[in-house]
N, C-alpha and C. Protein backbone atom coordinates (compact mmCIF):
# COMPACT_ATOMS: atom_id res chain seq x y z
N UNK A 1 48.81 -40.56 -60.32
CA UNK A 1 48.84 -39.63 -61.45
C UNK A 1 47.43 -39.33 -61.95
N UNK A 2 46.45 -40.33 -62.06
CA UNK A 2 45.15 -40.46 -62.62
C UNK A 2 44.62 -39.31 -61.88
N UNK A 3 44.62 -39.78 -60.76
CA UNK A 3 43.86 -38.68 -59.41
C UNK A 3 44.09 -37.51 -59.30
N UNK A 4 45.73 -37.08 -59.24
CA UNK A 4 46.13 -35.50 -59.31
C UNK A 4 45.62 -34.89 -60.92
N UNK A 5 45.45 -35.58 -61.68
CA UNK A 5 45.17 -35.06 -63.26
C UNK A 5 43.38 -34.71 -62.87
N UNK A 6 43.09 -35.39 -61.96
CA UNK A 6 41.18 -35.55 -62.16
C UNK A 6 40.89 -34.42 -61.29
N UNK A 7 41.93 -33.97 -60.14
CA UNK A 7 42.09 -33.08 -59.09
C UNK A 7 42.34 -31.67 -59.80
N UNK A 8 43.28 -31.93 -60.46
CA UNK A 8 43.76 -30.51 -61.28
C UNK A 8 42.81 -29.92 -62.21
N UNK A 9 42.32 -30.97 -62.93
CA UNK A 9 41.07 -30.76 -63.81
C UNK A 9 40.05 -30.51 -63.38
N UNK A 10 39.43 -31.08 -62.32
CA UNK A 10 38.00 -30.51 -61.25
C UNK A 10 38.79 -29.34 -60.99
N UNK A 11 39.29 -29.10 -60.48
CA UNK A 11 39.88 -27.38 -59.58
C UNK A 11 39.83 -26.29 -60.72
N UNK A 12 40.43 -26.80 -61.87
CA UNK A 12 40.61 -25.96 -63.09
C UNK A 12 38.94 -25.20 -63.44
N UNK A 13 37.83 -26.46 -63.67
CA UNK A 13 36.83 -25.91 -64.26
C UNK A 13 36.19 -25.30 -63.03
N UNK A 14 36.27 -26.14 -62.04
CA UNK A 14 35.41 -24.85 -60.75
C UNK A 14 35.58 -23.52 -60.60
N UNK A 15 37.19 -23.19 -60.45
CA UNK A 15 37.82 -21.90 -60.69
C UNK A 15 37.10 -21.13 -61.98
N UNK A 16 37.04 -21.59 -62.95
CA UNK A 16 36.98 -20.72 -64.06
C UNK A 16 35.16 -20.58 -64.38
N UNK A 17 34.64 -21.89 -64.22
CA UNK A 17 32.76 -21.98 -63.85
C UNK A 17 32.60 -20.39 -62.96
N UNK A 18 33.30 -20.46 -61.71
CA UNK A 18 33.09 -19.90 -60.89
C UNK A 18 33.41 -18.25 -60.73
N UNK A 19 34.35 -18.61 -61.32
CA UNK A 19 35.16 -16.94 -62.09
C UNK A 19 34.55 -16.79 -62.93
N UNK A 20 33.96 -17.20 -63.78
CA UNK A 20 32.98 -16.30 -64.88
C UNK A 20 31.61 -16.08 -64.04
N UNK A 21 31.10 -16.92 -63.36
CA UNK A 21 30.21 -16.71 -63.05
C UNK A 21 30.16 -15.07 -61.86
N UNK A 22 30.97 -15.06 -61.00
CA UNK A 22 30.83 -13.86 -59.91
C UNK A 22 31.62 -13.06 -60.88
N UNK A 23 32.29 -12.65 -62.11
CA UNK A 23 32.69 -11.93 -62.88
C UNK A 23 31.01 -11.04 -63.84
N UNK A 24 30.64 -12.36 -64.48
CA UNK A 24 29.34 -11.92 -65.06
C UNK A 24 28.33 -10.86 -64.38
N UNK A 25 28.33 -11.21 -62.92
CA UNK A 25 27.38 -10.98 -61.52
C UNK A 25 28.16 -9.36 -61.25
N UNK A 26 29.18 -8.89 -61.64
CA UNK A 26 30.11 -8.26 -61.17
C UNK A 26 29.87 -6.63 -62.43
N UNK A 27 29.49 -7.60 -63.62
CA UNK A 27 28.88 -6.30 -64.74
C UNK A 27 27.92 -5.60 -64.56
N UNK A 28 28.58 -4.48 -65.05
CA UNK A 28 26.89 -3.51 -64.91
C UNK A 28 26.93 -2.66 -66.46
N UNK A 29 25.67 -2.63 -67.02
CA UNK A 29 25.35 -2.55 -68.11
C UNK A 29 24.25 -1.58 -68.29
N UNK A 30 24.04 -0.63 -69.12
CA UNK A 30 22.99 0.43 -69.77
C UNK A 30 21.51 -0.75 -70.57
N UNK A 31 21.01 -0.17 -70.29
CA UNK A 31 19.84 -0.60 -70.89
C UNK A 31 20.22 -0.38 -72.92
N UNK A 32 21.00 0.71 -73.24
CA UNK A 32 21.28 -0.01 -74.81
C UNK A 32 22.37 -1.00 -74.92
N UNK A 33 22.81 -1.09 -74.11
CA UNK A 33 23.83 -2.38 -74.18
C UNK A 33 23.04 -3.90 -73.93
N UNK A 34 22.22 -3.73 -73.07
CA UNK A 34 20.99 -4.86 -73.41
C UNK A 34 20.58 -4.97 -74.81
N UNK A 35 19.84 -4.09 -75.44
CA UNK A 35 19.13 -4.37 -76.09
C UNK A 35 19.88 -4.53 -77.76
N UNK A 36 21.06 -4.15 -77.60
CA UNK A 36 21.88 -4.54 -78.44
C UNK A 36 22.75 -5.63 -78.51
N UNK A 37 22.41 -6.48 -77.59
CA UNK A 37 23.03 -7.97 -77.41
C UNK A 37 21.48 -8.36 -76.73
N UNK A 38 20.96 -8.72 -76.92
CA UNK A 38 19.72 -8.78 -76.85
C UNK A 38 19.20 -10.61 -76.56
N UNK A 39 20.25 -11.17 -77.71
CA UNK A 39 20.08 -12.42 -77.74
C UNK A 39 21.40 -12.88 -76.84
N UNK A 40 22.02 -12.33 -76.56
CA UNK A 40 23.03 -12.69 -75.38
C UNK A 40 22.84 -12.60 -73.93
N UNK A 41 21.88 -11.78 -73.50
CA UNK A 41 21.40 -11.74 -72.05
C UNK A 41 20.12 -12.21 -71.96
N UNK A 42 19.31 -12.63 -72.94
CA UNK A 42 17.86 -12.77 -73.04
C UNK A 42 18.00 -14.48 -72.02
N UNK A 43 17.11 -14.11 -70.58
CA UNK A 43 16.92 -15.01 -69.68
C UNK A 43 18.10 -14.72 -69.13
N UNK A 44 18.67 -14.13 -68.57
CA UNK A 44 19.90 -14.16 -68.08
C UNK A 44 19.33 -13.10 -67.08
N UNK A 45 20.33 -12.97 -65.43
CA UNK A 45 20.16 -12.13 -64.52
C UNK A 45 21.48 -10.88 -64.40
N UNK A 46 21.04 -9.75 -64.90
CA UNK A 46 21.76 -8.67 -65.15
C UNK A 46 21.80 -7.31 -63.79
N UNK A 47 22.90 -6.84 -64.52
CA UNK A 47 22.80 -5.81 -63.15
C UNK A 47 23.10 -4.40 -64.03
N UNK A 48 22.04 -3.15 -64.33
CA UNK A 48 21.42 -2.26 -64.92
C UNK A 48 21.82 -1.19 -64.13
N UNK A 49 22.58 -0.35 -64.77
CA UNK A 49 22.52 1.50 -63.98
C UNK A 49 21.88 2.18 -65.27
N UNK A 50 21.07 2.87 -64.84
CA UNK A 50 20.47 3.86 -65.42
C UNK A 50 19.14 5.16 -64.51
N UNK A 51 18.37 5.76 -65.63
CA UNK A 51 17.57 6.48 -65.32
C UNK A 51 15.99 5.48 -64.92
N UNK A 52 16.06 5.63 -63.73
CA UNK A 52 14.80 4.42 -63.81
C UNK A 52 12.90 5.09 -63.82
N UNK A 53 12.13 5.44 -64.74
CA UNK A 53 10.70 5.88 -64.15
C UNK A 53 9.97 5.24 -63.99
N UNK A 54 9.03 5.30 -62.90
CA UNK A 54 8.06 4.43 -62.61
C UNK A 54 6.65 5.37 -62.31
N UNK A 55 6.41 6.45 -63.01
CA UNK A 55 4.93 7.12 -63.28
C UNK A 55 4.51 6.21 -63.82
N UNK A 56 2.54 6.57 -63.74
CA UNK A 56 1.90 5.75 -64.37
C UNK A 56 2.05 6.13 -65.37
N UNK A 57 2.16 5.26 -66.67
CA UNK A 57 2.39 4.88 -67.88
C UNK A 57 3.35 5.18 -68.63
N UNK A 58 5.00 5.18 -67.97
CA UNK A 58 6.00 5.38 -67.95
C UNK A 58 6.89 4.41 -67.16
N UNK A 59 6.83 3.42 -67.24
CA UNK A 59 7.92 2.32 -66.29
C UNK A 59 9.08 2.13 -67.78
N UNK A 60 10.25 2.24 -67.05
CA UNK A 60 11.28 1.75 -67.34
C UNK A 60 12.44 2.26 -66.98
N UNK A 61 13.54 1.42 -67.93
CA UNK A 61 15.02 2.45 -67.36
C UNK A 61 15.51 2.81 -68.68
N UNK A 62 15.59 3.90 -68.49
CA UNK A 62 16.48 4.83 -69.43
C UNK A 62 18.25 4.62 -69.08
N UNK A 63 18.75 4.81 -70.29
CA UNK A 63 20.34 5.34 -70.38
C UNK A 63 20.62 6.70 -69.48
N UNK A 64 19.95 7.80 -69.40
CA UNK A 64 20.11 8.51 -68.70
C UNK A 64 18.70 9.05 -68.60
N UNK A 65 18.56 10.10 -67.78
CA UNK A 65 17.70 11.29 -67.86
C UNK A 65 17.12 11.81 -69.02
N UNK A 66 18.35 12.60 -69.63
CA UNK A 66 17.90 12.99 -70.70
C UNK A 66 17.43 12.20 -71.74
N UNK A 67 17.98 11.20 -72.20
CA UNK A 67 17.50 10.13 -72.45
C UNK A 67 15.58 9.61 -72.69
N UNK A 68 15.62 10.02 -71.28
CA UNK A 68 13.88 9.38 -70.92
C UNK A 68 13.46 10.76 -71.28
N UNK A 69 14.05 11.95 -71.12
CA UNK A 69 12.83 13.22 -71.91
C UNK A 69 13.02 13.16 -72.93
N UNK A 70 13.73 12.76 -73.67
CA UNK A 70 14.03 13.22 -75.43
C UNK A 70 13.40 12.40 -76.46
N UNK A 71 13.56 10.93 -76.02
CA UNK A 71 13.38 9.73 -76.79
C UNK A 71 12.27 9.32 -76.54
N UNK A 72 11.75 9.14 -75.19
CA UNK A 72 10.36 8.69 -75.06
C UNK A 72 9.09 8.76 -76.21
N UNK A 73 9.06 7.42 -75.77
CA UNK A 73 7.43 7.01 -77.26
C UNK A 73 6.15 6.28 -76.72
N UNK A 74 5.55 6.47 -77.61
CA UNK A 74 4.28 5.32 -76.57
C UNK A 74 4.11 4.01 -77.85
N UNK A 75 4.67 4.27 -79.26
CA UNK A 75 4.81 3.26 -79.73
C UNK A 75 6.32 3.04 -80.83
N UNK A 76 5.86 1.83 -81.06
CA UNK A 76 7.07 1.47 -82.09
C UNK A 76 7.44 1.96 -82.87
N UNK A 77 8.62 2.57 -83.51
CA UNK A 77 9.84 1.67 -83.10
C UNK A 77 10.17 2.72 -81.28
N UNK A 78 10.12 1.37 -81.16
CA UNK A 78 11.27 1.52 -79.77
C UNK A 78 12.70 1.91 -79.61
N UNK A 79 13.36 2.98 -78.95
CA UNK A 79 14.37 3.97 -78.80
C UNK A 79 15.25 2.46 -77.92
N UNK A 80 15.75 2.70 -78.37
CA UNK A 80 17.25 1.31 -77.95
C UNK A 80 17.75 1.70 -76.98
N UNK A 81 17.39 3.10 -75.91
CA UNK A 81 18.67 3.59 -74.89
C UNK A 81 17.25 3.11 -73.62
N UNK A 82 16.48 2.44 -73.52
CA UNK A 82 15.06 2.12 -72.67
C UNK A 82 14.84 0.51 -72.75
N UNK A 83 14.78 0.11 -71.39
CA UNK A 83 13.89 -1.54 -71.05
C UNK A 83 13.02 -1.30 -70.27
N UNK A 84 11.51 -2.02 -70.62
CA UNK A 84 10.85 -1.76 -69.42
C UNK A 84 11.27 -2.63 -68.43
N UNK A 85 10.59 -2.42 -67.63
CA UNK A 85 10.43 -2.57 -66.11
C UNK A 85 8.76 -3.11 -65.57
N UNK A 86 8.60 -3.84 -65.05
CA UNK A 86 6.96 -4.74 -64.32
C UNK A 86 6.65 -3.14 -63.76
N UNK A 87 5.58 -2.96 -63.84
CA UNK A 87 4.70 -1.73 -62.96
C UNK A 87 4.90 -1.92 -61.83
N UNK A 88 4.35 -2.84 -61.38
CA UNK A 88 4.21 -3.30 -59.97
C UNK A 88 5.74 -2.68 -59.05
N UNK A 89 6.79 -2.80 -59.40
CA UNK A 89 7.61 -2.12 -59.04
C UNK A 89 7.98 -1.04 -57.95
N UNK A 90 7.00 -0.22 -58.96
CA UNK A 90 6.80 1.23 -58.15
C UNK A 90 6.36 1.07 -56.97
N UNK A 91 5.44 0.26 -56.42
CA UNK A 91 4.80 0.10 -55.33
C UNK A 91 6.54 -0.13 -54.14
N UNK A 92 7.62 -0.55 -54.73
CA UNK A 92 8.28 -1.11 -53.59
C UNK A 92 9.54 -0.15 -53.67
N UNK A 93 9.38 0.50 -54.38
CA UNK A 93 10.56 1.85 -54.56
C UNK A 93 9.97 2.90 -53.71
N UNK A 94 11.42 3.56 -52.80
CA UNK A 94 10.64 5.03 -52.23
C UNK A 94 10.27 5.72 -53.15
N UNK A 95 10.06 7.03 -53.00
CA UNK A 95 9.94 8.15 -53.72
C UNK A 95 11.58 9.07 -53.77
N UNK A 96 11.92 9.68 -55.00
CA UNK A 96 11.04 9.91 -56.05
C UNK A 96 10.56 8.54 -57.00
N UNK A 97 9.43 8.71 -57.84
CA UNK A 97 9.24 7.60 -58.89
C UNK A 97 10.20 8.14 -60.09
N UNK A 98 10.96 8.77 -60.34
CA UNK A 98 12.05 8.69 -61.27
C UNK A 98 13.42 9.10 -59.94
N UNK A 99 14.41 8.73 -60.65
CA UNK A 99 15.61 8.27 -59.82
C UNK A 99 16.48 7.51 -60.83
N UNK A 100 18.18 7.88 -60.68
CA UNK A 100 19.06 7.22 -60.87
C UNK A 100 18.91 5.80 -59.74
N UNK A 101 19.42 4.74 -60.59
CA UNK A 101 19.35 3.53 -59.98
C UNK A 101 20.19 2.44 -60.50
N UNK A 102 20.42 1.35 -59.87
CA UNK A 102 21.02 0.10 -59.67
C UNK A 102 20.05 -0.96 -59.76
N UNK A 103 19.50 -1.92 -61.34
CA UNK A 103 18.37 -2.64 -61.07
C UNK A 103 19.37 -4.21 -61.53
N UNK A 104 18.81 -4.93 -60.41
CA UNK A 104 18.85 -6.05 -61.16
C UNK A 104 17.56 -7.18 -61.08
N UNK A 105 17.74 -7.56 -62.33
CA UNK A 105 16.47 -8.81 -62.79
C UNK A 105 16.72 -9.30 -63.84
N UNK A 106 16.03 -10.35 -64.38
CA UNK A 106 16.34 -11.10 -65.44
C UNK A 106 15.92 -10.23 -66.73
N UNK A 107 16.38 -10.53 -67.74
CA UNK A 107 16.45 -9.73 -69.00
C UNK A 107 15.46 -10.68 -70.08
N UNK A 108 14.53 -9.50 -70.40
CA UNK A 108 13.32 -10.76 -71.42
C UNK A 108 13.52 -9.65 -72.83
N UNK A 109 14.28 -10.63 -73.70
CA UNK A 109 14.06 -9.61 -74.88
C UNK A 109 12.73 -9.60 -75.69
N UNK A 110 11.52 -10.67 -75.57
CA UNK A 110 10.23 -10.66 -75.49
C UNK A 110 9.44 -9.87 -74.24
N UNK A 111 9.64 -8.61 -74.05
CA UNK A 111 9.37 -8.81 -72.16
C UNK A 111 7.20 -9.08 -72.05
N UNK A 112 6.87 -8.35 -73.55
CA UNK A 112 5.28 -8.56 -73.10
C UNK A 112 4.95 -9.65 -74.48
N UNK A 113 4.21 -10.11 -73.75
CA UNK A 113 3.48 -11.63 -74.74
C UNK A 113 2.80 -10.80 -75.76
N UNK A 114 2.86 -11.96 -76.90
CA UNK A 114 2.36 -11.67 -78.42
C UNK A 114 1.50 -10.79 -78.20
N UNK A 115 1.27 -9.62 -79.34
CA UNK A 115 -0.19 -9.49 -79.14
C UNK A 115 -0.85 -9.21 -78.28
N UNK A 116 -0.10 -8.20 -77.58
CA UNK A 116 -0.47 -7.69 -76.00
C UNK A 116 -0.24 -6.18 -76.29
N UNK A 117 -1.17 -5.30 -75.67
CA UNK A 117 -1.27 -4.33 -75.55
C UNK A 117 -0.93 -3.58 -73.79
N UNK A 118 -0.02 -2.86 -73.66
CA UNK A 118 0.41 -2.25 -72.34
C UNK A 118 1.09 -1.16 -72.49
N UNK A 119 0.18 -0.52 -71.75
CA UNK A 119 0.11 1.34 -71.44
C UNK A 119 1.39 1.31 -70.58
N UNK A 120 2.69 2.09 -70.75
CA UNK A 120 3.59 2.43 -70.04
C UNK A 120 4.93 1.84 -70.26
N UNK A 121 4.73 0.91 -71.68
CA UNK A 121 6.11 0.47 -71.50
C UNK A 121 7.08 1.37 -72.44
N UNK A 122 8.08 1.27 -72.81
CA UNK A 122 9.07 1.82 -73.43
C UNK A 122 10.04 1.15 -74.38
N UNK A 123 9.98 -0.14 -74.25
CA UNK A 123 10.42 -0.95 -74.97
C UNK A 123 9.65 -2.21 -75.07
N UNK A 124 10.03 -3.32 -76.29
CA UNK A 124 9.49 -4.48 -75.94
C UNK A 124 10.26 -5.14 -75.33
N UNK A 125 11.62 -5.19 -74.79
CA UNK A 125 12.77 -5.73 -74.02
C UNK A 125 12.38 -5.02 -72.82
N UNK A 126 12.72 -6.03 -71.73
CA UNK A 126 12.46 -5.37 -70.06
C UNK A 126 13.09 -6.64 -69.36
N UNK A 127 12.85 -6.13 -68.01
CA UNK A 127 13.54 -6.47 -67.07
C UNK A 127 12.54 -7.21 -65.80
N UNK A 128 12.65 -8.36 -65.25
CA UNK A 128 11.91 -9.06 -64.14
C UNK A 128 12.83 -8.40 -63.27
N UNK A 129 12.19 -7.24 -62.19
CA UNK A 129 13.00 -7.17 -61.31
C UNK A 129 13.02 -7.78 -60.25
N UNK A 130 14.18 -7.66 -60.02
CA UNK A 130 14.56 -8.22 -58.83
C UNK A 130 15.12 -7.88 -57.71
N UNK A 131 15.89 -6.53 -58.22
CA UNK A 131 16.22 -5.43 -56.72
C UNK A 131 16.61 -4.30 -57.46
N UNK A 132 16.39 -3.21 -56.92
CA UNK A 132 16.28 -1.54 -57.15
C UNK A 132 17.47 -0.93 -55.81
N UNK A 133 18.39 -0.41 -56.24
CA UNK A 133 19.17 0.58 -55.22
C UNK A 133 19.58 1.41 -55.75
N UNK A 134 20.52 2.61 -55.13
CA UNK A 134 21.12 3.51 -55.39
C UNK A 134 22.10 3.12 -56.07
N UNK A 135 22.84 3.78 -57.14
CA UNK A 135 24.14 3.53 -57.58
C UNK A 135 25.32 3.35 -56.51
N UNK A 136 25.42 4.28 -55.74
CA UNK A 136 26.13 3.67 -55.31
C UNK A 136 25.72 2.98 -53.30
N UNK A 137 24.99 2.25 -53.54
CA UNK A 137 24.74 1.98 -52.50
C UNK A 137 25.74 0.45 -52.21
């Protein structure tokens, strides 16, 4: 009895560990849905559809297109429908440097250190990427 109870109970939390986990992996989320749970994904590895640019002094992902022409700022306050994105990036994306996209990377709701100054971002929330595709690829 001990054993089938310790059996049922290991199986129970693996299943459900495991089901939330490829469930979580399974979301896909707007960049204002980040930044409005902000403290709920912060360090966490997310999976992002949006408008993604990567011109110089323009990295990030927008909610949409229009989005990135309308709202765009070069300072604070920051437009909630935008996360940046690492520059470096661009280097590993084809062309175009703007594109609908599929990003995933970890979510920094700090993304640039104190007291730091950086040309191109769009938000202070961004994204460590980690892979760039097509929506629907």
């Amino acid at each position: 009895m001990r054993h089938t109870t310790l059996l049922v109970t290991t199986s129970w939390l693996l299943t459900t560990v495991l089901g939330v986990t490829a469930y979580a992996q399974d979301i896909v989320l707007t960049p204002s849905e980040l930044n409005a749970h902000a403290d709920r994904y912060d360090g966490k590895t997310v999976r992002v559809r949006g408008w993604l640019s990567l011109y110089f002094e323009d990295y990030g992902l927008w909610d949409s297109k229009k989005a990135h022409d309308t709202e765009r700022t070069s300072a604070p306050p920051w437009p909630p429908s935008c996360v940046s994105v690492d520059s470096y990036v661009a280097g590993k994306v084809k062309k175009p440097a703007s594109q609908s996209a599929l990003v995933d990377g970890i979510f920094r709701k700090q993304f640039l250190p104190p007291n730091t100054i950086s040309n191109g971002v769009c938000n202070n929330t961004g994204l460590q990427v980690t892979r760039v595709r097509k929506p629907n690829a």
